[in-house]
N, C-alpha and C. Protein backbone atom coordinates (compact mmCIF):
# COMPACT_ATOMS: atom_id res chain seq x y z
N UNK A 1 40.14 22.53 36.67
CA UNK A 1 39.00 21.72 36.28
C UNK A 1 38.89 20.45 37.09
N UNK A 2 39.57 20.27 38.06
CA UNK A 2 39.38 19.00 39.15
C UNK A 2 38.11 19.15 39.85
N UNK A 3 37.12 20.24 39.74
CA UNK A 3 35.89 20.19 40.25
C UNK A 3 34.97 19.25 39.05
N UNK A 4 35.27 19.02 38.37
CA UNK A 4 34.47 18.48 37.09
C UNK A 4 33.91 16.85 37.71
N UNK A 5 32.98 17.15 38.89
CA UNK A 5 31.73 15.41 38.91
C UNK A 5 31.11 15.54 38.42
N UNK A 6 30.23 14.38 38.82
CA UNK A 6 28.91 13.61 38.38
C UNK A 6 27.84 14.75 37.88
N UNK A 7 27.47 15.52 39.02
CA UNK A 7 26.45 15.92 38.79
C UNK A 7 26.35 17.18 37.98
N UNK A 8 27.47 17.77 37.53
CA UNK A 8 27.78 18.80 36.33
C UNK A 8 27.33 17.85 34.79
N UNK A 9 27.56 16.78 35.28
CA UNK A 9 27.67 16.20 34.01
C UNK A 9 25.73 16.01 33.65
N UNK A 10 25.24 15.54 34.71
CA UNK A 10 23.54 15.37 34.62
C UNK A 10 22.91 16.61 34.70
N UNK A 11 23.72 18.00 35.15
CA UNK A 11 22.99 18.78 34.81
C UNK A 11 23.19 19.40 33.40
N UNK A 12 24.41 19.17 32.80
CA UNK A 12 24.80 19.27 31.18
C UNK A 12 23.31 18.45 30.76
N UNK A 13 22.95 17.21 31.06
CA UNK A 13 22.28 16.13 30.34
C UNK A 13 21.11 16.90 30.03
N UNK A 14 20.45 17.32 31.51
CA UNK A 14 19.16 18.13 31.87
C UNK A 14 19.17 19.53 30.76
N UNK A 15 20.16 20.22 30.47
CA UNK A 15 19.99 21.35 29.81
C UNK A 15 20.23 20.94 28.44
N UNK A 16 20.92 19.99 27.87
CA UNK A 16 20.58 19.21 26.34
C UNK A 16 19.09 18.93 26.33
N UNK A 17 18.80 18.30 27.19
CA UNK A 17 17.42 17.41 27.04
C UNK A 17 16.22 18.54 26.46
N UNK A 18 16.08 19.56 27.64
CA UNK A 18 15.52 20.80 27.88
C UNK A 18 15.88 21.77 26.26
N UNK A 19 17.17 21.92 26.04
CA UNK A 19 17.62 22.62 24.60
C UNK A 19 16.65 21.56 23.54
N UNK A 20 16.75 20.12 23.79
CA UNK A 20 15.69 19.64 22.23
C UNK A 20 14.44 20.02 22.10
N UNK A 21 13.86 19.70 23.34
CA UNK A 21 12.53 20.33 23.03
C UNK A 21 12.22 21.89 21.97
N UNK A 22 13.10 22.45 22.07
CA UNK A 22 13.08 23.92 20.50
C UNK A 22 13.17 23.30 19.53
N UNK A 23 13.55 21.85 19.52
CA UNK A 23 13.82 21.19 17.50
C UNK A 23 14.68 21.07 17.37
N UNK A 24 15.91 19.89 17.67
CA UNK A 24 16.68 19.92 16.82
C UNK A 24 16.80 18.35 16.17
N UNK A 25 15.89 18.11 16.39
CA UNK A 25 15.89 16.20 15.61
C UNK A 25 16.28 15.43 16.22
N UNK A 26 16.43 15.50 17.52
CA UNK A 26 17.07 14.60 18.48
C UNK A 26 18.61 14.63 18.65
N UNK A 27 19.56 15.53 17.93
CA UNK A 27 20.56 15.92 17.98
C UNK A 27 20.97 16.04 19.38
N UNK A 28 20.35 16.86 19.99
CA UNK A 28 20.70 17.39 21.25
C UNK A 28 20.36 16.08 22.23
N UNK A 29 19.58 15.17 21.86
CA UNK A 29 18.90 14.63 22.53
C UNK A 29 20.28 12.93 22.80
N UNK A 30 20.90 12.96 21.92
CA UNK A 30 22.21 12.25 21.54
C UNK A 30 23.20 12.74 22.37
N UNK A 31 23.45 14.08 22.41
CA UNK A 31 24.33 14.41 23.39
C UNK A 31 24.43 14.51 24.91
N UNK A 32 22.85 14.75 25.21
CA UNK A 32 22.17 14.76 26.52
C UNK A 32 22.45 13.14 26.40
N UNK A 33 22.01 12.15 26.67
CA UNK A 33 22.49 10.55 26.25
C UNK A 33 24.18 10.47 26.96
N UNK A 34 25.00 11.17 25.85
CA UNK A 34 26.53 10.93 26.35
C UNK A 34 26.76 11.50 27.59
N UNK A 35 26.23 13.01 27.84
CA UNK A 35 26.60 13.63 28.94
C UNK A 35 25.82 12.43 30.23
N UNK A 36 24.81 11.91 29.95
CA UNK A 36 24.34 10.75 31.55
C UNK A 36 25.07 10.17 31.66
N UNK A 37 25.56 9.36 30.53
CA UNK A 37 26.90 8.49 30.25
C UNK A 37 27.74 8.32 30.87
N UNK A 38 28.26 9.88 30.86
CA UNK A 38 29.63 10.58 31.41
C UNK A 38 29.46 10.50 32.46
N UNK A 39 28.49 11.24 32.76
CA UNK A 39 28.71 11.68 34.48
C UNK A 39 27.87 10.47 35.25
N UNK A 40 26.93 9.45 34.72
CA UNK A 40 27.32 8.35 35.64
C UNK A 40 28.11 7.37 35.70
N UNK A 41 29.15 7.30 34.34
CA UNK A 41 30.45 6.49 35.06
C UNK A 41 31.65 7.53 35.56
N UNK A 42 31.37 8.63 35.35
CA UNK A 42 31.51 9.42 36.25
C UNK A 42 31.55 8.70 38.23
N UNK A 43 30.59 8.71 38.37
CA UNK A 43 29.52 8.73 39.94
C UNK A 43 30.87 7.20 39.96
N UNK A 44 30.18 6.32 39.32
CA UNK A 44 30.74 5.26 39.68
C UNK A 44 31.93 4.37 40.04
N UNK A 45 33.01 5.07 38.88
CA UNK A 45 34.57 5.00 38.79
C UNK A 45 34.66 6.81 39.24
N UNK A 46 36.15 7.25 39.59
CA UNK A 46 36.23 8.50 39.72
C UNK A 46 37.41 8.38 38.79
N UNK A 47 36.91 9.31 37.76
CA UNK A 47 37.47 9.48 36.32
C UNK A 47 38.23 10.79 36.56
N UNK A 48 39.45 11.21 36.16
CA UNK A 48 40.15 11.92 36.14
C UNK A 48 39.45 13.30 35.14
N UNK A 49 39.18 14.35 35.08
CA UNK A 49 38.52 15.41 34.37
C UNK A 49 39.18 15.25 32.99
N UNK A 50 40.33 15.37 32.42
CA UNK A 50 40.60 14.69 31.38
C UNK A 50 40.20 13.63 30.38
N UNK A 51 40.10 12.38 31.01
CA UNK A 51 39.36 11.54 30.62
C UNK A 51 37.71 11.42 30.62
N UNK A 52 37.46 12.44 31.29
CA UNK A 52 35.82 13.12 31.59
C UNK A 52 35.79 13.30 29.92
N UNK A 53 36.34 14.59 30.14
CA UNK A 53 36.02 14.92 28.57
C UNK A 53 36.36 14.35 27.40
N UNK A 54 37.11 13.27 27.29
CA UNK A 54 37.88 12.29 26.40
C UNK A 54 36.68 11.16 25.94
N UNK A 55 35.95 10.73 27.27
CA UNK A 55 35.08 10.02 27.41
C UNK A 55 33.32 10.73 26.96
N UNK A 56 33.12 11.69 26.80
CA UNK A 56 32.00 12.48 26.57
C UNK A 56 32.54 12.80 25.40
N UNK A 57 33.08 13.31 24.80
CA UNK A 57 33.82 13.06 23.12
C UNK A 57 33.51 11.62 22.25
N UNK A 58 33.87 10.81 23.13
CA UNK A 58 33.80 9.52 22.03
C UNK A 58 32.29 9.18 22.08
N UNK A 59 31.82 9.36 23.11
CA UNK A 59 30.44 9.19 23.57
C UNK A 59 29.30 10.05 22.55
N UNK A 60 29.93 11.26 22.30
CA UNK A 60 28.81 12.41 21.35
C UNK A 60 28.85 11.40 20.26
N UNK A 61 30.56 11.18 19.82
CA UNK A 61 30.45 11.09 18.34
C UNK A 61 29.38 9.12 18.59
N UNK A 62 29.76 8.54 19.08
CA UNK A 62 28.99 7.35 19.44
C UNK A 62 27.42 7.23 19.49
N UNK A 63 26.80 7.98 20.23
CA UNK A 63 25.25 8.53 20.29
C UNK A 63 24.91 9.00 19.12
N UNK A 64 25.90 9.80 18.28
CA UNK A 64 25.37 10.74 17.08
C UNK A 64 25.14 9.86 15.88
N UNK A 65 26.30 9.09 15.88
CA UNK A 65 26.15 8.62 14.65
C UNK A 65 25.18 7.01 14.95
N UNK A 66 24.54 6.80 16.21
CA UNK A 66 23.28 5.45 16.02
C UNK A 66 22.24 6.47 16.36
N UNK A 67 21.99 7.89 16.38
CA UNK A 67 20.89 8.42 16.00
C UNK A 67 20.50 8.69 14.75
N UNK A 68 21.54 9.12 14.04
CA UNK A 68 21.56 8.83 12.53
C UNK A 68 21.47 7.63 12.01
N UNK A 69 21.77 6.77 12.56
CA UNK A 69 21.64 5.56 11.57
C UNK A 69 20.03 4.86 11.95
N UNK A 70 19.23 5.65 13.30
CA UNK A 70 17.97 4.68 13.24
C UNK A 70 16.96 5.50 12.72
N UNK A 71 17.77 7.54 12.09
CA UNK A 71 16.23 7.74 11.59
C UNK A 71 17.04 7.55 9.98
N UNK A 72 17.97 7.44 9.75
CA UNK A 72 17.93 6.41 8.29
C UNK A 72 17.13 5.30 8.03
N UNK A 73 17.54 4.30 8.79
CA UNK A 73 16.53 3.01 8.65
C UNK A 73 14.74 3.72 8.77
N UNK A 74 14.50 4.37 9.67
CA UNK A 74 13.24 4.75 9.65
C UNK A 74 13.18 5.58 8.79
N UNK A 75 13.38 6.31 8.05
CA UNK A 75 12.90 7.23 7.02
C UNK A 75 12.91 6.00 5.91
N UNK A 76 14.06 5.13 5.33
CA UNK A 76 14.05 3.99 4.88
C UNK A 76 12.75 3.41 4.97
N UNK A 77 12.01 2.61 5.84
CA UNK A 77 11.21 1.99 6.43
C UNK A 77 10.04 2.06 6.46
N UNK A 78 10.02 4.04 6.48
CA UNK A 78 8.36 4.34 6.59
C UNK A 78 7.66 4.45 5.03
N UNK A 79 6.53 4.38 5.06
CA UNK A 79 5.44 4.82 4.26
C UNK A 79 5.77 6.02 3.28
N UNK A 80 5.65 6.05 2.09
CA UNK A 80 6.45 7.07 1.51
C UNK A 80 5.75 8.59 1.61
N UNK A 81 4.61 8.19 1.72
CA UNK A 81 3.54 9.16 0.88
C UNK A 81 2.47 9.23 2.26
N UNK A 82 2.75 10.33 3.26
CA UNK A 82 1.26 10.46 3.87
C UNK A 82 0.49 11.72 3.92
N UNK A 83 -1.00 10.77 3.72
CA UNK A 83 -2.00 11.62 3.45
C UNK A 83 -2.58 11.94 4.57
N UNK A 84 -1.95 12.29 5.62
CA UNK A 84 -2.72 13.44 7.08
C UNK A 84 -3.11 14.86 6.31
N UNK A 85 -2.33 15.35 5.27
CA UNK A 85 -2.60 16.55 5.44
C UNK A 85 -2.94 16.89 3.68
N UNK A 86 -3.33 15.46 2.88
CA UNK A 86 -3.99 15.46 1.77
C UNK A 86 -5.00 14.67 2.06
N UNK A 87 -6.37 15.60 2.44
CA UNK A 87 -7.33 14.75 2.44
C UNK A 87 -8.20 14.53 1.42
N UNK A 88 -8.19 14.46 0.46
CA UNK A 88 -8.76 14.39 -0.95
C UNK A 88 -7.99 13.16 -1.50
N UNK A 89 -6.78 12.98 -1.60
CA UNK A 89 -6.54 11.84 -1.70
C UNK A 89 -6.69 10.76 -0.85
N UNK A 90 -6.64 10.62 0.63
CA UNK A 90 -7.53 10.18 1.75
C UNK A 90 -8.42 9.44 1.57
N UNK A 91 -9.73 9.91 0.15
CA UNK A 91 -10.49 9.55 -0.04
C UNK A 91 -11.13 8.66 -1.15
N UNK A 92 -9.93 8.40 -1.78
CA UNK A 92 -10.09 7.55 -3.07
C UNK A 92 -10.07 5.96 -2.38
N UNK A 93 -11.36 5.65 -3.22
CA UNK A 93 -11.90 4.21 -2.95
C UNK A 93 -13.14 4.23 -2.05
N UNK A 94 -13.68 4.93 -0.98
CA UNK A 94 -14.55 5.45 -0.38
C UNK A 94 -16.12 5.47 -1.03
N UNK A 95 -16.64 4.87 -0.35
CA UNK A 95 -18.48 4.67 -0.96
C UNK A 95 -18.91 5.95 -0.41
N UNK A 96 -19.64 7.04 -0.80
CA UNK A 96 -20.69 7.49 -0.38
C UNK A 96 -21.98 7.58 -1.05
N UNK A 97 -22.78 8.60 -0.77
CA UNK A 97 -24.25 8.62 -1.85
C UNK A 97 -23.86 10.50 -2.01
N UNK A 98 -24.67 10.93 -2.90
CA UNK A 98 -24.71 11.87 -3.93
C UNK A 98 -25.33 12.85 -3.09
N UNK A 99 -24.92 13.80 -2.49
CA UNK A 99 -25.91 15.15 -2.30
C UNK A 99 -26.55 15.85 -3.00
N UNK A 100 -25.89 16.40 -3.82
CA UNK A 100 -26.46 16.46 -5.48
C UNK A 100 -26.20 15.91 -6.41
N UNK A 101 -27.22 15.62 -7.23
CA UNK A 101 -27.01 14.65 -8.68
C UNK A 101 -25.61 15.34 -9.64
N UNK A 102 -25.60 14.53 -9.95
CA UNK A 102 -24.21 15.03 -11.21
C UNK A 102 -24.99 15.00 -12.32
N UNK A 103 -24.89 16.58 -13.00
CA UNK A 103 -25.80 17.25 -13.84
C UNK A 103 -24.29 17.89 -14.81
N UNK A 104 -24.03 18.13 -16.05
CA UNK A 104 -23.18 18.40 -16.64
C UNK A 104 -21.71 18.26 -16.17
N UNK A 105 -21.42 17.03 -15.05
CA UNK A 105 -20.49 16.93 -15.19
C UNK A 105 -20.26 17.69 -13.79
N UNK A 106 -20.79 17.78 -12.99
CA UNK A 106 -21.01 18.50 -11.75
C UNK A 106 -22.08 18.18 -10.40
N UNK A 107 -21.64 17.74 -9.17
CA UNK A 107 -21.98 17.34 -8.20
C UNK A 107 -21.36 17.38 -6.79
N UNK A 108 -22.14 16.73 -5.67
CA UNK A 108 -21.81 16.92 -4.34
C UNK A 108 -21.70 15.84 -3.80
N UNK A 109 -20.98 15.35 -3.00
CA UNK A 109 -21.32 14.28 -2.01
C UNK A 109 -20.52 14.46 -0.73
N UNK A 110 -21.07 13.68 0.06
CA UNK A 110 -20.51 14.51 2.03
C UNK A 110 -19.96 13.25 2.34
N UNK A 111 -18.82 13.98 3.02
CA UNK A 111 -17.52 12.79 3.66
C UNK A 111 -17.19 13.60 4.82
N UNK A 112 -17.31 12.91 6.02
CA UNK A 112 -16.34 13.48 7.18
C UNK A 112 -17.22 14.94 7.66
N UNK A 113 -18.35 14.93 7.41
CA UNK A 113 -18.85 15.84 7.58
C UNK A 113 -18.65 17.75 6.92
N UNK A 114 -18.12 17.27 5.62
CA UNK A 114 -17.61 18.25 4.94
C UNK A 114 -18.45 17.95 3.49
N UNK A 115 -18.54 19.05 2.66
CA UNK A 115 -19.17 18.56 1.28
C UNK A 115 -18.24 18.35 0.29
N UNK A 116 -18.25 17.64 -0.46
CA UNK A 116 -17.41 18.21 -1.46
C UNK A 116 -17.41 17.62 -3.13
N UNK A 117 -16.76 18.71 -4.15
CA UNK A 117 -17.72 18.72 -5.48
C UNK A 117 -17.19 17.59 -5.99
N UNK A 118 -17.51 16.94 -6.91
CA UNK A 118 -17.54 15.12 -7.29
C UNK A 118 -17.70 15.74 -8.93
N UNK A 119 -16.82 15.32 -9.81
CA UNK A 119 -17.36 14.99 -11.34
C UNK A 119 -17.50 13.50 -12.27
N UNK A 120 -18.02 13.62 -13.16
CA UNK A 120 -18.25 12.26 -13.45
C UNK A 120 -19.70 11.99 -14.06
N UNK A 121 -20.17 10.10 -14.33
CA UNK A 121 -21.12 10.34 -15.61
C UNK A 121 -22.63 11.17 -14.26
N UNK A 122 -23.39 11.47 -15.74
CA UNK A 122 -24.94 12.14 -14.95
C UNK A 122 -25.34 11.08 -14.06
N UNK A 123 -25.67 11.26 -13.25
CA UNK A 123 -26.47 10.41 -11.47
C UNK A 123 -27.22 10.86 -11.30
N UNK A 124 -27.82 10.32 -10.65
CA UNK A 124 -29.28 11.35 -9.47
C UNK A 124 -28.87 11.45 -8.37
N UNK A 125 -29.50 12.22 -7.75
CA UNK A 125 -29.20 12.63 -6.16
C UNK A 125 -29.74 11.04 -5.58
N UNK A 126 -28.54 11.23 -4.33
CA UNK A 126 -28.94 9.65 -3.86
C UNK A 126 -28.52 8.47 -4.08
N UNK A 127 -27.81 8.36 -5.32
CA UNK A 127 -27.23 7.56 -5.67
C UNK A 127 -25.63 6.78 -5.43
N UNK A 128 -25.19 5.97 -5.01
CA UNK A 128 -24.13 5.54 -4.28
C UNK A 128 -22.97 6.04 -5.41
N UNK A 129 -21.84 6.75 -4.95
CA UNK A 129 -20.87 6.39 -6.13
C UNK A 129 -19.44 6.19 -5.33
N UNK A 130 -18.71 5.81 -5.67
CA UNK A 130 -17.07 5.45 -5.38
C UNK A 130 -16.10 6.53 -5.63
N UNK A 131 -15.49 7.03 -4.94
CA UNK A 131 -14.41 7.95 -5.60
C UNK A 131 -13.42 7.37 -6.23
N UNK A 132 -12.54 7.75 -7.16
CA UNK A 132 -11.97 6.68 -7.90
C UNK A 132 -10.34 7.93 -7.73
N UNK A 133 -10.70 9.15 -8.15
CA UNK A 133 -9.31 9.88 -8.26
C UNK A 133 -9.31 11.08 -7.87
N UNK A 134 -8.64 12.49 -7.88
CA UNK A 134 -8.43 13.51 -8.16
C UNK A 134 -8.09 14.04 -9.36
N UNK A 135 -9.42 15.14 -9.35
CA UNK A 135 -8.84 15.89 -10.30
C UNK A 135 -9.15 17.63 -10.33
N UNK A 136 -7.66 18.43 -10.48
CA UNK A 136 -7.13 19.16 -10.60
C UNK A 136 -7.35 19.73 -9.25
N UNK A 137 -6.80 19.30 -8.12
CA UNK A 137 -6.32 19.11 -6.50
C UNK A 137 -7.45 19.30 -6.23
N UNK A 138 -8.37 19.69 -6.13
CA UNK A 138 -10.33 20.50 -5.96
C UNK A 138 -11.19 19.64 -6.06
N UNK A 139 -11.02 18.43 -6.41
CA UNK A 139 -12.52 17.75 -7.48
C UNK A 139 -12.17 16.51 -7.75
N UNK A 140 -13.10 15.13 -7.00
CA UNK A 140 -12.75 14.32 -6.90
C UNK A 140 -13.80 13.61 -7.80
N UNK A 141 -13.07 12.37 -8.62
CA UNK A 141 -13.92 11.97 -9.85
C UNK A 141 -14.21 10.61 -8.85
N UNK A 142 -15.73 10.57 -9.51
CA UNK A 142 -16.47 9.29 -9.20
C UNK A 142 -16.53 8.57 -9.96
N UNK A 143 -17.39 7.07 -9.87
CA UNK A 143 -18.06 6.36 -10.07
C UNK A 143 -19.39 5.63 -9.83
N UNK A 144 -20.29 5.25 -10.65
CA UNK A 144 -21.28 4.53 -9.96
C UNK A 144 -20.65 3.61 -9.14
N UNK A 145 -21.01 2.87 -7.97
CA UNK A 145 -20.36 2.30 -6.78
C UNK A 145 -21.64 1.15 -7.34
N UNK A 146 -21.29 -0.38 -7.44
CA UNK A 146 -21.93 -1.42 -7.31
C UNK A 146 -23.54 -1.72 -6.59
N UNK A 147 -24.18 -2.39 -6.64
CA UNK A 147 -25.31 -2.02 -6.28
C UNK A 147 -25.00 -3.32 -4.83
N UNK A 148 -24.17 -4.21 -5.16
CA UNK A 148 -24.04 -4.79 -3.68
C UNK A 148 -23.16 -4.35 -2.43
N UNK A 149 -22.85 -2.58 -2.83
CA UNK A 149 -22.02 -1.98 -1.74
C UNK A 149 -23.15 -1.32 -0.77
C-alpha cells in the first residue's frame, strides 16, 4: 500500500461526491470532505499510508458528526409546519370575491387560478369574503371580508 497518494485520495472524494447525488443526506457528502482532506495534506506533507488512513478515520468520524450537528440545529431552527404541498391551508386569511353565491351553505371562489368550494353564511355572487379555516381537508370556510378590504 506505499502507492497510496494524493490523487487516489481526490478521486475517493470525486466518487463520494458523485455516490450523494442518489440520497444519502449528505452522509457521503461528509466523507467525500475527509477524503479532500486526506489526500490534500496528503499532496502537501508526504504522509506515510498508515497514517493516510489513520488520518481519513478521524477525519470521517470529524465531518460526520458537524454534519449532524448542523442539520440538528437546522431541523431545530426551521419552520415547523410547511405548506408547499398543503395548499388549502396556504390559503387561510386570503381576500377573494365569490364565484358563486353561498346558497345552503355552499359556494365557489377562485384563487391561483383554480376554483374552489367555500362554506359559510348565505352571500351573493361577487361578494368579497376571507377564508378563515379548513374544513374536512376539501372545503374552506369563509367569511364576509370587511368592506374596507
Amino acid at each position: 500500500m506505499e502507492w497510496l497518494i494524493y490523487w487516489y485520495w481526490l478521486a475517493l472524494a470525486l466518487l463520494l461526491i458523485i455516490a450523494e447525488t442518489l440520497g444519502a443526506a449528505g452522509f457521503l457528502l461528509a466523507l467525500g470532505t475527509a477524503a479532500v482532506t486526506t489526500g490534500l495534506l496528503t499532496w502537501i506533507f508526504t504522509i506515510h499510508w498508515q497514517w493516510q488512513l489513520i488520518l481519513f478515520s478521524l477525519l470521517c468520524i470529524f465531518f460526520a458528526f458537524a454534519w449532524w450537528h448542523y442539520l440538528y440545529y437546522r431541523v431545530r431552527t426551521s419552520k415547523p409546519v410547511s405548506l408547499i404541498n398543503r395548499p388549502l391551508e396556504a390559503m387561510i386569511g386570503r381576500t377573494t370575491t365569490l364565484v358563486e353565491g353561498i346558497e345552503e351553505g355552499r359556494g365557489k371562489i377562485r384563487i391561483n387560478d383554480a376554483h374552489w368550494f367555500v362554506t359559510g353564511p348565505n352571500l351573493l355572487q361577487g361578494s368579497k369574503v376571507r377564508v378563515i379555516a379548513v374544513v374536512d381537508h376539501s372545503l374552506l370556510l369563509v367569511e364576509a371580508a370587511d368592506k374596507s378590504e
